[in-house]
Protein backbone atom coordinates (compact mmCIF):
# COMPACT_ATOMS: atom_id res chain seq x y z
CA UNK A 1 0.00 0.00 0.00
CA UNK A 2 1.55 3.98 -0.68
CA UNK A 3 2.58 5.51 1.98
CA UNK A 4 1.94 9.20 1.47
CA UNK A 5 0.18 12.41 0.85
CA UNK A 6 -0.12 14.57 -2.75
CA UNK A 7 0.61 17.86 -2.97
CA UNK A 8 -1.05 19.61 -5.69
CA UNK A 9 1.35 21.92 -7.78
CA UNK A 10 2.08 24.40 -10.64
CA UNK A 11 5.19 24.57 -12.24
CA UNK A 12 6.16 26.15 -15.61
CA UNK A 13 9.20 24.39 -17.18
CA UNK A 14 11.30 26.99 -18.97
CA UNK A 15 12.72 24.54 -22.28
CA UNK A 16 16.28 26.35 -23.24
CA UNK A 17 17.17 26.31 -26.54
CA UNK A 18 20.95 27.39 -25.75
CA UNK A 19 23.36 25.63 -23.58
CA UNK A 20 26.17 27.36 -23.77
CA UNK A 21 27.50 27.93 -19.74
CA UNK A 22 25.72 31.36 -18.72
CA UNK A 23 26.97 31.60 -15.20
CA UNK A 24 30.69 31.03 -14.25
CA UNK A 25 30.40 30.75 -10.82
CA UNK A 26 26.96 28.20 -10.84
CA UNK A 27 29.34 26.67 -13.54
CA UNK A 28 32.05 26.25 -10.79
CA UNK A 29 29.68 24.60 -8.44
CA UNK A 30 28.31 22.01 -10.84
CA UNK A 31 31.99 20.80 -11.47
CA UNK A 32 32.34 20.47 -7.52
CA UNK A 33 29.00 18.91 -7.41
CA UNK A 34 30.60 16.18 -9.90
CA UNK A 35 34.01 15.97 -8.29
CA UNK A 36 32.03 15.44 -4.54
CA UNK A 37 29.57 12.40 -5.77
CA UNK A 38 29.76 9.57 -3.44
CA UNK A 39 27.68 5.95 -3.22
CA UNK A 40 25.70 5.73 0.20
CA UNK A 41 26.43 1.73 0.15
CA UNK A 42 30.22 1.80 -0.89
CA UNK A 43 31.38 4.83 0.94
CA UNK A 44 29.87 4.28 4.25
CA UNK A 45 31.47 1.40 6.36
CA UNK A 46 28.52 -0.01 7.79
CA UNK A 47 29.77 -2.78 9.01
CA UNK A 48 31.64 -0.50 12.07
CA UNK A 49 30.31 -2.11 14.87
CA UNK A 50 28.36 0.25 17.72
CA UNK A 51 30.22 1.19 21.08
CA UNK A 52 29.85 1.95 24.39
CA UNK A 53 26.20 1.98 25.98
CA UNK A 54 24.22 1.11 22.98
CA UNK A 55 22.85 4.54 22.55
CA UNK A 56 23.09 6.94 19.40
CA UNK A 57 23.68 10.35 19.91
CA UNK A 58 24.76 12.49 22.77
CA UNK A 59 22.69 12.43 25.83
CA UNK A 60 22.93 15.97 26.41
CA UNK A 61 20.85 16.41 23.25
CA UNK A 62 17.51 13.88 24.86
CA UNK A 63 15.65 17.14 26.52
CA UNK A 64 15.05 15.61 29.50
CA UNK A 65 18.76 14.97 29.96
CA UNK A 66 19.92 16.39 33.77
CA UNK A 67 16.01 16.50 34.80
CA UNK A 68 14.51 14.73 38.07
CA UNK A 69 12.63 12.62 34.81
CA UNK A 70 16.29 11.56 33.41
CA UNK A 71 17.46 10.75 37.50
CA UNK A 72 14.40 8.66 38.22
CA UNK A 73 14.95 6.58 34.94
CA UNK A 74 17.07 3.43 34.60
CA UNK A 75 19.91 3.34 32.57
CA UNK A 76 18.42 0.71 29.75
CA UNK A 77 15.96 2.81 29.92
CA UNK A 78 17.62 5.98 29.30
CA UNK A 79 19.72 4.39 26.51
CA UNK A 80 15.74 3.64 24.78
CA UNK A 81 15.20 6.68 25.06
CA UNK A 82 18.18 8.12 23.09
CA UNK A 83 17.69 5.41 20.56
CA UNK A 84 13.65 7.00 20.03
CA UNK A 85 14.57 10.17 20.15
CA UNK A 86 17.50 9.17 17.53
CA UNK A 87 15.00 7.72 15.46
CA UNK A 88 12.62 10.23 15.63
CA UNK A 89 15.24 12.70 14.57
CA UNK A 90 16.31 11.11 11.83
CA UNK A 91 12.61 10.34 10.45
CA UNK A 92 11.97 14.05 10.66
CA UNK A 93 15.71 14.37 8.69
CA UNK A 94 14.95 11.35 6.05
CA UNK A 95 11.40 12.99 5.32
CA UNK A 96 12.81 16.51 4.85
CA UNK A 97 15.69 14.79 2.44
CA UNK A 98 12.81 13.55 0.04
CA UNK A 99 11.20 16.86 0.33
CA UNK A 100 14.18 18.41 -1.06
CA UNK A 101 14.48 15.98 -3.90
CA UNK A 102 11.11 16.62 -4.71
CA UNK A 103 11.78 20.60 -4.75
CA UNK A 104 14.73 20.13 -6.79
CA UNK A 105 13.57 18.12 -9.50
CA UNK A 106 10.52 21.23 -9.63
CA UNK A 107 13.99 23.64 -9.76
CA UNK A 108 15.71 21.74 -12.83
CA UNK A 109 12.65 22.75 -14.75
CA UNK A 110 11.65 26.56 -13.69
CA UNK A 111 15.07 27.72 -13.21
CA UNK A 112 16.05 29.47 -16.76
CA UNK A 113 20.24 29.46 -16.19
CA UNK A 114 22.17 26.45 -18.29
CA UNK A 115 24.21 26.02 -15.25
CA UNK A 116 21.43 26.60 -12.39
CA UNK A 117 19.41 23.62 -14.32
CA UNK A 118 22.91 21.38 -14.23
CA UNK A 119 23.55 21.93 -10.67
CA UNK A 120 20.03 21.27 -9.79
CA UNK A 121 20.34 18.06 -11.18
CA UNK A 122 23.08 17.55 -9.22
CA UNK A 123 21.26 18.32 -6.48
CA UNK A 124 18.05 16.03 -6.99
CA UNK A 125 21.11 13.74 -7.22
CA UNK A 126 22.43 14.65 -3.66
CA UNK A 127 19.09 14.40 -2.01
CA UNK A 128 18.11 11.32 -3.53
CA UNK A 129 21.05 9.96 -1.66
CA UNK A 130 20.65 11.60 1.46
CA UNK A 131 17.23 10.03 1.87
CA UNK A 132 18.66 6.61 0.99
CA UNK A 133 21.83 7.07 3.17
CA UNK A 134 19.42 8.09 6.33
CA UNK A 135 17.28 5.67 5.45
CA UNK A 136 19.77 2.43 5.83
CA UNK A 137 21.00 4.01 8.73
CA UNK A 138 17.52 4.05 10.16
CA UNK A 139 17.34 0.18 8.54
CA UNK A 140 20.81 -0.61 10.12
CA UNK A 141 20.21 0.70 13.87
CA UNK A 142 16.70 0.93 14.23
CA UNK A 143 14.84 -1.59 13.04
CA UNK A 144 14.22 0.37 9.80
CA UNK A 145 10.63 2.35 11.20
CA UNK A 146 10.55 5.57 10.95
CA UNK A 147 7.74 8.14 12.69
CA UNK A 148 5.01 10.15 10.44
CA UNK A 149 6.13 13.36 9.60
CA UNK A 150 5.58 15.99 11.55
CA UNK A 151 4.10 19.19 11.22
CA UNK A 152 6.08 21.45 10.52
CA UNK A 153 8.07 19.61 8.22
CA UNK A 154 4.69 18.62 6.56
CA UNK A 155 3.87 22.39 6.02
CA UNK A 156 7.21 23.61 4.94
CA UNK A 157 7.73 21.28 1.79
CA UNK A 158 3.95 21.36 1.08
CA UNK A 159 3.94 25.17 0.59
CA UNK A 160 7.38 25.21 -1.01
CA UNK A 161 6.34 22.43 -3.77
CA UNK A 162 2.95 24.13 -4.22
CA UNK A 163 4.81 27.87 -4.90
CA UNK A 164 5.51 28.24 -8.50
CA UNK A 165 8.59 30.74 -8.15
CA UNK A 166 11.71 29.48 -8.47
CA UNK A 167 12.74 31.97 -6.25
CA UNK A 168 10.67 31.37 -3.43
CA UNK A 169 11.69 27.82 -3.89
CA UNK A 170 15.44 29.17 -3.39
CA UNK A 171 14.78 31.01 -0.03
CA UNK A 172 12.84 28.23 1.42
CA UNK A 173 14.96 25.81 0.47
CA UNK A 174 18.45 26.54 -0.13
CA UNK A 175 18.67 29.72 1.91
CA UNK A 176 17.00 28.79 5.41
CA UNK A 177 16.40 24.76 5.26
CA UNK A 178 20.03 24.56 4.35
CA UNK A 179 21.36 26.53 6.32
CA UNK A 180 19.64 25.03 9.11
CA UNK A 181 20.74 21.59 7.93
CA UNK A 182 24.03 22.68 7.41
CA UNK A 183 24.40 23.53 11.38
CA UNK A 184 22.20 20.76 12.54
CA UNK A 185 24.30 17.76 10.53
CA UNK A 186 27.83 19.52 11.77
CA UNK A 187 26.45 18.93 15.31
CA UNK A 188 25.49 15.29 14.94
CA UNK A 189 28.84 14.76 12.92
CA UNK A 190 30.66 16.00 16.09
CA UNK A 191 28.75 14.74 18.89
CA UNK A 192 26.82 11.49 17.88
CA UNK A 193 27.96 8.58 19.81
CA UNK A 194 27.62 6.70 16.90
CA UNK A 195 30.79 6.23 14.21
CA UNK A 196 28.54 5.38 11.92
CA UNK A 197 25.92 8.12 12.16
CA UNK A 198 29.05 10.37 12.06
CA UNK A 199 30.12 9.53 8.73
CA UNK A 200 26.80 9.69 6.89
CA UNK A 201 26.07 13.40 8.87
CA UNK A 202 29.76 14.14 7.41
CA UNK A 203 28.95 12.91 4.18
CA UNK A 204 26.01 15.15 3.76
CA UNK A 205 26.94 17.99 5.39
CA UNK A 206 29.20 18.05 2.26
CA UNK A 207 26.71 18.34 -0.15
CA UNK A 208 24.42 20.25 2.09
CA UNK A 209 27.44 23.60 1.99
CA UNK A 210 27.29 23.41 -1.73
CA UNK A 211 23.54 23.40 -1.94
CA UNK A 212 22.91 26.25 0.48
CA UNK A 213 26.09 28.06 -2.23
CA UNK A 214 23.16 27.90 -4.86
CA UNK A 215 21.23 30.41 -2.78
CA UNK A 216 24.36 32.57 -2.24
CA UNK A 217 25.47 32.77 -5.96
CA UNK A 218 21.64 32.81 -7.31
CA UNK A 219 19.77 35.22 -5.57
CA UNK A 220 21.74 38.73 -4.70
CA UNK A 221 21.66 39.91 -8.18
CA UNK A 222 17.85 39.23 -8.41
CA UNK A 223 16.97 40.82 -5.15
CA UNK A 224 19.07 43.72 -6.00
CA UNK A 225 16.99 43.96 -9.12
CA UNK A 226 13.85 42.93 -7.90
CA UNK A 227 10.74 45.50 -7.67
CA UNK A 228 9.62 47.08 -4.51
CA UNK A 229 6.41 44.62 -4.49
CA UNK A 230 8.78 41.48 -5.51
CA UNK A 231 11.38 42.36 -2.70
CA UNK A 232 8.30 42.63 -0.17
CA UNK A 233 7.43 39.14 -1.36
CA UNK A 234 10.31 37.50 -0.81
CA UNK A 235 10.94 39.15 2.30
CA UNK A 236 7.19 37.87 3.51
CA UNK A 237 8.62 34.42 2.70
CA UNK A 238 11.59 34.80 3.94
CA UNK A 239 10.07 35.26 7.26
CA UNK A 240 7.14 33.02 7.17
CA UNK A 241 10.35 30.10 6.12
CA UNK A 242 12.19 30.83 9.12
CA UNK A 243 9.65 30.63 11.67
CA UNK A 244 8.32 27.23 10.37
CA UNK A 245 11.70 26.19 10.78
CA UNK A 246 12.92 27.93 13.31
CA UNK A 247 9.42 27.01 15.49
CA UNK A 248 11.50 23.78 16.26
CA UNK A 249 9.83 20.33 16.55
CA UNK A 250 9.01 18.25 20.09
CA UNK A 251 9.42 14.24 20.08
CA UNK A 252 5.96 13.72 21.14
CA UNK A 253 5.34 10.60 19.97
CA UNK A 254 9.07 9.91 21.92
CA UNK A 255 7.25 10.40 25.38
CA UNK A 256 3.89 9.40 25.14
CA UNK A 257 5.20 6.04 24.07
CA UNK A 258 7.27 5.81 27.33
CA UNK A 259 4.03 6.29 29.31
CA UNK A 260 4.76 10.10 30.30
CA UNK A 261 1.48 12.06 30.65
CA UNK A 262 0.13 15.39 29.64
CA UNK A 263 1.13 17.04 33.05
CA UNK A 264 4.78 15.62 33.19
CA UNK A 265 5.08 16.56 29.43
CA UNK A 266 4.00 19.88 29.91
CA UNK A 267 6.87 20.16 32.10
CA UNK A 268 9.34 19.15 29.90
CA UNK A 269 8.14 21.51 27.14
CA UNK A 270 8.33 24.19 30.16
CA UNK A 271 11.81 22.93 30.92
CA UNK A 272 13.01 22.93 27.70
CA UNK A 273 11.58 27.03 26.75
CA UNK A 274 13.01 28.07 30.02
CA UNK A 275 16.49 26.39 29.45
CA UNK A 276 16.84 27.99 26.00
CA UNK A 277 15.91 31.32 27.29
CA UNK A 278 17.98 31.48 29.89
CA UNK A 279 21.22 30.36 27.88
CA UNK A 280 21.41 27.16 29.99
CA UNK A 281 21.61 24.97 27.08
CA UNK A 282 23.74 22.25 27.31
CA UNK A 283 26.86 22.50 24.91
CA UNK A 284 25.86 20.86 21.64
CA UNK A 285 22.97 22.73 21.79
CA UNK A 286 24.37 26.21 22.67
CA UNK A 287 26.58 25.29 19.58
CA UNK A 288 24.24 24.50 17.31
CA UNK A 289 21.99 27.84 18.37
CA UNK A 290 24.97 30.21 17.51
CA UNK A 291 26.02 28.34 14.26
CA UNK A 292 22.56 28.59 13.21
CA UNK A 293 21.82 32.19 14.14
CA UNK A 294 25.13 33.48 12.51
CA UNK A 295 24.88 31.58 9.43
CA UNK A 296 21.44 32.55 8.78
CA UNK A 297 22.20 36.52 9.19
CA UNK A 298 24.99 35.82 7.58
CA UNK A 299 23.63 34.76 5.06
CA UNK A 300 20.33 36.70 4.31
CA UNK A 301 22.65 39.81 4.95
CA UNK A 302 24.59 38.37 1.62
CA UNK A 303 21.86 37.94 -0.48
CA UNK A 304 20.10 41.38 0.27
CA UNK A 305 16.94 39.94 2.41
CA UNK A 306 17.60 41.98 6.15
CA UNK A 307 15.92 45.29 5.71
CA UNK A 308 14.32 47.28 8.51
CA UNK A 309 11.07 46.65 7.65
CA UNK A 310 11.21 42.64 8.85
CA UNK A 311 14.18 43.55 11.32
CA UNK A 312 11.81 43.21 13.95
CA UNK A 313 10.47 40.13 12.98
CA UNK A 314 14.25 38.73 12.33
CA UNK A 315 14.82 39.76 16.22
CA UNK A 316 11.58 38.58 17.32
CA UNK A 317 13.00 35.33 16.23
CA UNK A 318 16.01 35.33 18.00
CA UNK A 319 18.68 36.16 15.65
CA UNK A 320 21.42 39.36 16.63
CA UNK A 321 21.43 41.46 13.73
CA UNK A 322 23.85 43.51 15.34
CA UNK A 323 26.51 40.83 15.39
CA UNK A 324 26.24 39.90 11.79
């Protein structure tokens, strides 16, 4: 039986008649794409066997990690709990992959640039492997089930693959999913507990740079040329991108499957808002929050998308324009 939802979309596919390269620096970036292909089953060693307690990633990075609810459990099962929250992690990552393959087959056709249409396929390429590389990890470690997709996730590729502008496309994708994925697979690459899990996350946080480099090189020159009601668009999106993704995501299904109720899970939620406000994150997390923040500033700064109109909203969010 399919598994799955349909989106409904509308895409116009722009048919070039020249193909002569257009863009020297996309042009650059397609020939790294090709030099930086790799096979998920040959370049992986799967057969590394898994050390020390049996769990998957750091500890520090379960959110009830240091709470009376981590004290009072045992230690098998604390280690089932990291190997949930692992694979609930890595079903929200696996989804998100196939998202983006989706997106960028939609981008090979509505981008009009010889070279943007080359690297995209390069990309569709990349993604495709990502979501079979996370996928045989999930197969290898845990049992091969993943858990549905969750919301935000859901939302975020849904509008993306039903928006017909390339653009748009760009900003949600490459710009702030990226660059989110980008900070969020350099943290599991250096913390997992898992050799394995640490080569695929290096593996794709490879191809995940050069992807989010299609946003840099792509859009400045059209937002620079872009009319006041286009630049007010993408700015809208820009914003309504980044607090989908910046919204986070809870492992509810994680807890309620361990038999913790709605009052103890409220206070983990609690917990868990308090700790980030307060800066009392633990370290992989305080890393990944700064990586994040500064790369996405950094980054919308580049391609022309921080004005003072959505400032505020930019702030509201968390991110230090000031420190850009």
């Amino acid at each position: 039986m399919d598994n799955g939802h349909q989106v409904e979309t509308r895409n116009t596919a722009h048919f070039r008649h020249d193909y002569a390269s257009d863009q020297s620096d996309l042009r650059r970036l397609y020939e790294q794409a090709k030099i930086d292909q790799w096979n998920a089953a040959r370049d992986i060693d799967w057969a590394v066997p898994l050390d020390g307690d049996g769990g998957l990633i750091a500890d520090d990075l379960v959110d009830i990690h240091g709470t009376r609810f981590w004290q009072a459990m045992s230690e098998a099962d604390r280690i089932e709990l990291n190997r949930r929250v692992t694979r609930w992690r890595l079903s929200t990552l696996v989804q998100g992959e196939h998202g983006a393959m989706l997106l960028c087959s939609q981008l090979v056709e509505c981008v009009q640039g010889q070279d943007a249409k080359l690297f995209q396929a390069t990309q569709v390429a990349d993604e495709a492997r990502h979501n079979e590389v996370l996928q045989r990890y999930i197969d290898l470690r845990l049992d091969g089930e993943i858990y549905p997709v969750g919301g935000n996730v859901r939302e975020i590729f849904d509008t993306l693959l039903g928006t017909s502008s390339w653009y748009l496309k760009t900003i949600g994708l490459q710009l702030v999913a990226e660059t989110f994925a980008v900070s969020l697979f350099r943290m599991l690459a250096e913390s997992s507990k898992d050799a394995v899990l640490r080569q695929v996350c290096r593996r794709i946080l490879q191809d995940e740079a050069r992807h989010m480099g299609f946003a840099m090189l792509s859009l400045p020159e059209l937002v620079s040329q872009a009319s006041e009601a286009e630049h007010r668009e993408m700015e809208d999106f820009a914003v309504w991108a980044l607090g989908r993704t910046l919204a986070g995501t809870f492992p509810l299904p994680v807890y309620q499957e361990l038999g913790f109720g709605k009052a103890e899970l409220d206070e983990i939620k609690r917990f868990r808002r308090e700790r980030a406000a307060g800066g009392d994150e633990t370290a992989f997390r305080k890393y990944f929050r700064r990586d994040l923040h500064d790369g996405l500033v950094r980054n919308l700064r580049k391609v022309g998308l921080i004005t003072d109109r959505i400032a505020p909203s930019l702030e509201g969010f968390g991110l230090k324009l000031a420190a850009a």
